[in-house]
Protein backbone atom coordinates (compact mmCIF):
# COMPACT_ATOMS: atom_id res chain seq x y z
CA UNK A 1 0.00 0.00 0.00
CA UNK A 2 2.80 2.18 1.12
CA UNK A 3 4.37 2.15 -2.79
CA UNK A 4 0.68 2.60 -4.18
CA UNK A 5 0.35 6.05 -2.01
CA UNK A 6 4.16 6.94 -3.08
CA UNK A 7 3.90 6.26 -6.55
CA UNK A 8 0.20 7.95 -6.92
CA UNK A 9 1.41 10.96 -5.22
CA UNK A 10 4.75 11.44 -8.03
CA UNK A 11 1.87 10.87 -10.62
CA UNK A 12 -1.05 11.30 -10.44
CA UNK A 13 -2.17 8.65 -11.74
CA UNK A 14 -5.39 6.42 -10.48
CA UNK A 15 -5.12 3.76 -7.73
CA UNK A 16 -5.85 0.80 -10.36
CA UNK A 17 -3.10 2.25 -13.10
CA UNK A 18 -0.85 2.21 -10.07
CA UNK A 19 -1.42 -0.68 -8.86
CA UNK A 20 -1.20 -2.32 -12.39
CA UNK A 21 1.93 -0.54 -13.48
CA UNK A 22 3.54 -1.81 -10.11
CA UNK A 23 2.39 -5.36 -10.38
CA UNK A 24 3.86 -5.11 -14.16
CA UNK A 25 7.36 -4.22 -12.28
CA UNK A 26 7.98 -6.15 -10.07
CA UNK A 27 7.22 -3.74 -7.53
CA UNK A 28 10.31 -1.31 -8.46
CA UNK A 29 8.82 2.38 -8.06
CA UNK A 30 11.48 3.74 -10.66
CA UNK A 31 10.21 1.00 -13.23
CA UNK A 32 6.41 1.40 -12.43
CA UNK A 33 6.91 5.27 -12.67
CA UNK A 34 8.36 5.15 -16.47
CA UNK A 35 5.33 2.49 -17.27
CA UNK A 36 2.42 5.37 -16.51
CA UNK A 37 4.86 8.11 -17.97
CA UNK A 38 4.94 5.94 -21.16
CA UNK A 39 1.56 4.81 -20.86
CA UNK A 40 1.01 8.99 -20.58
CA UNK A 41 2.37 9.55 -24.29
CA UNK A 42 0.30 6.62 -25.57
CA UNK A 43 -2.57 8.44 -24.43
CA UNK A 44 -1.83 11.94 -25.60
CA UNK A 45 -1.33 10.36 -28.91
CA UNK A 46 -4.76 8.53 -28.82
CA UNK A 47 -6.13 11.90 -27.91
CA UNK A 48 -4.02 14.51 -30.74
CA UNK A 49 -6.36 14.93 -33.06
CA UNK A 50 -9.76 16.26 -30.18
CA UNK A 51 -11.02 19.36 -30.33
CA UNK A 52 -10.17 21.71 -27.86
CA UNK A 53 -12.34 24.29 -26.74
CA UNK A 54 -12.40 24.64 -23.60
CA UNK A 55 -9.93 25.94 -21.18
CA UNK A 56 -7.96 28.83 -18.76
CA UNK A 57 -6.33 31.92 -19.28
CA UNK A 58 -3.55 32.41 -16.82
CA UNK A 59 -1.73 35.36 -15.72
CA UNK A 60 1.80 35.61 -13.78
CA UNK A 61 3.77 39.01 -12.79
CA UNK A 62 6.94 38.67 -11.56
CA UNK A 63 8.80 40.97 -9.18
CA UNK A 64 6.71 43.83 -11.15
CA UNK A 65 9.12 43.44 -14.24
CA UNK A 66 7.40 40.70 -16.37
CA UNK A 67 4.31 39.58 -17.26
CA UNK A 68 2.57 36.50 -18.86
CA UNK A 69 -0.75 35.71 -19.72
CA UNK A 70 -1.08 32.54 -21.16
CA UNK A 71 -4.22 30.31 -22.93
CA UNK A 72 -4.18 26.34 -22.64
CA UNK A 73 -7.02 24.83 -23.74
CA UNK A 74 -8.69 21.26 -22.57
CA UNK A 75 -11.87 19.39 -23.90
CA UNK A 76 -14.37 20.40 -21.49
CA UNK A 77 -15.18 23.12 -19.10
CA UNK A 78 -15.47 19.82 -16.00
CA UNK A 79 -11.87 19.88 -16.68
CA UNK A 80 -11.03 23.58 -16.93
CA UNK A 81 -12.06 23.86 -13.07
CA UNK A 82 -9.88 20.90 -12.06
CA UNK A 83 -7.54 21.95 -9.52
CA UNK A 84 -4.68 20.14 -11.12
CA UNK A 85 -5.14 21.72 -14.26
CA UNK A 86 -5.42 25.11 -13.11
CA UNK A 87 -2.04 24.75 -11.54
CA UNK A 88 -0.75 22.95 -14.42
CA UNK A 89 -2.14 26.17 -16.58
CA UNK A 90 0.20 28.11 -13.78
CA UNK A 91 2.76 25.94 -14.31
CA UNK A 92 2.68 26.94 -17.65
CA UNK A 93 2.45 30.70 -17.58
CA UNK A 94 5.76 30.64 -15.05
CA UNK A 95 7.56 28.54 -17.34
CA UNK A 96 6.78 31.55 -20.18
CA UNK A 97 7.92 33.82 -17.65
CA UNK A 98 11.51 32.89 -17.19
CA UNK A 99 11.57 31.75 -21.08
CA UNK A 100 13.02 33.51 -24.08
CA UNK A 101 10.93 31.23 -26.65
CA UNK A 102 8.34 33.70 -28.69
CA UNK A 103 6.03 30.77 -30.28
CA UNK A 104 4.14 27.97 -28.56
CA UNK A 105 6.68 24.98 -30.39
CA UNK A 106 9.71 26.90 -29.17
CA UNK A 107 7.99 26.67 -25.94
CA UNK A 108 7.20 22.78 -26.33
CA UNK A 109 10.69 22.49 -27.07
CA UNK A 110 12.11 23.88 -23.68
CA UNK A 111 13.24 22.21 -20.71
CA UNK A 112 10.39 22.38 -17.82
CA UNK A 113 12.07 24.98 -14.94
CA UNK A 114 11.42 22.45 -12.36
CA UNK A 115 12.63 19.18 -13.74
CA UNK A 116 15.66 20.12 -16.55
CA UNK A 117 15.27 16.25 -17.50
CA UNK A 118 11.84 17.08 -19.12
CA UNK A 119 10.44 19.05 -21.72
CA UNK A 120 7.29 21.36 -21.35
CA UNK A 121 6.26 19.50 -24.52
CA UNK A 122 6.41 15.70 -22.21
CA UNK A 123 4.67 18.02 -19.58
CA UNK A 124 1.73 18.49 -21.81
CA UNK A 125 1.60 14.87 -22.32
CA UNK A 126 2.08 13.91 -18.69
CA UNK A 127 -1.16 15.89 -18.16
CA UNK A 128 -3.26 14.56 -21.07
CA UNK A 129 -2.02 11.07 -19.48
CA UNK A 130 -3.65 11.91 -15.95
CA UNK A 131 -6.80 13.79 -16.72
CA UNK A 132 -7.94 12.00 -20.14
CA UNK A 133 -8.24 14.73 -22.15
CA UNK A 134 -6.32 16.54 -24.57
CA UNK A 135 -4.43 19.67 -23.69
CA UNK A 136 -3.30 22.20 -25.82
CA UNK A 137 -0.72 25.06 -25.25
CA UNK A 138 -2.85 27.73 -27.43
CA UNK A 139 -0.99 30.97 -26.93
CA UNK A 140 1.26 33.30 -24.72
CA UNK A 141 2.42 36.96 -24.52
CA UNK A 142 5.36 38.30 -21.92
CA UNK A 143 5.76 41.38 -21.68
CA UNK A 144 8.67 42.59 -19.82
CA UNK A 145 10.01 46.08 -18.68
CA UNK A 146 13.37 47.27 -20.59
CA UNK A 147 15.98 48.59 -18.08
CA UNK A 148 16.42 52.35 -19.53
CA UNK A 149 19.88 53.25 -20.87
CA UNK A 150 20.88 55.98 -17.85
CA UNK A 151 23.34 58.00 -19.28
CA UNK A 152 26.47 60.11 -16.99
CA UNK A 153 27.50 63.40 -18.41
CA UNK A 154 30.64 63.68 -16.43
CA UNK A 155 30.72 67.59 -17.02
């Protein structure tokens, strides 16, 4: 029970899936954990070609300085007010905070902030794996505050 809990809390993923994806194992965490992440793209693939049209707008300031509002859309509105992907939609707009990337692929393409050994782009699928749905990244804009050139007249 005590891996079930562990390895539902790194997922996300339902008690059963778990449960399977442990059994499948052996009972090794590290293997059951890359069994749902893989079982995760297999999904999101499934799951590519649904419409879209629901979703969140996000917003993030930081320090004052930059800005990001950010649109990810989902399949229906029931999951639009899921905790998890409301945070996930934060997740998102602090990752196009801190980022340089000016389109949604160059985005994709980008190591997550939190975990350098993934890409926002196996983010996205990670999600569609846990809540069923497909997700897409629709849109951002950052706007950001240029530090003035201050000029010294040394007269």
């Amino acid at each position: 029970m005590e891996k079930i809990k562990e390895l539902r809390e790194k997922t996300g993923a339902g008690v059963m899936d778990v449960k399977k994806a442990l059994d499948e194992a052996s009972g090794d965490i590290k293997k059951a954990e890359e069994l749902l992440k893989a079982r995760g793209v297999l999904i999101a693939e499934k799951k590519a070609d649904r419409s879209t049209a629901q979703g969140l707008i996000d917003s993030y300031v930081h320090l004052g300085k930059i800005g990001v509002l950010v649109e990810v859309n989902c399949e229906t509105d029931f999951v639009a007010r899921n905790d998890d992907f409301k945070k996930f939609v934060h997740e998102i707009a602090l990752q196009a905070a801190q980022s340089e990337s000016e389109t949604v692929e160059d985005l994709l393409k980008e190591e997550y902030f939190r975990s350098p050994d993934q890409t926002i782009d196996a983010l996205v699928k990670e999600m569609i794996g846990k809540i069923g749905e497909n997700i897409k990244i629709k849109r951002f804009v950052r706007l950001s505050l240029e530090t003035p050139q201050e000029s010294c007249d040394a007269s």
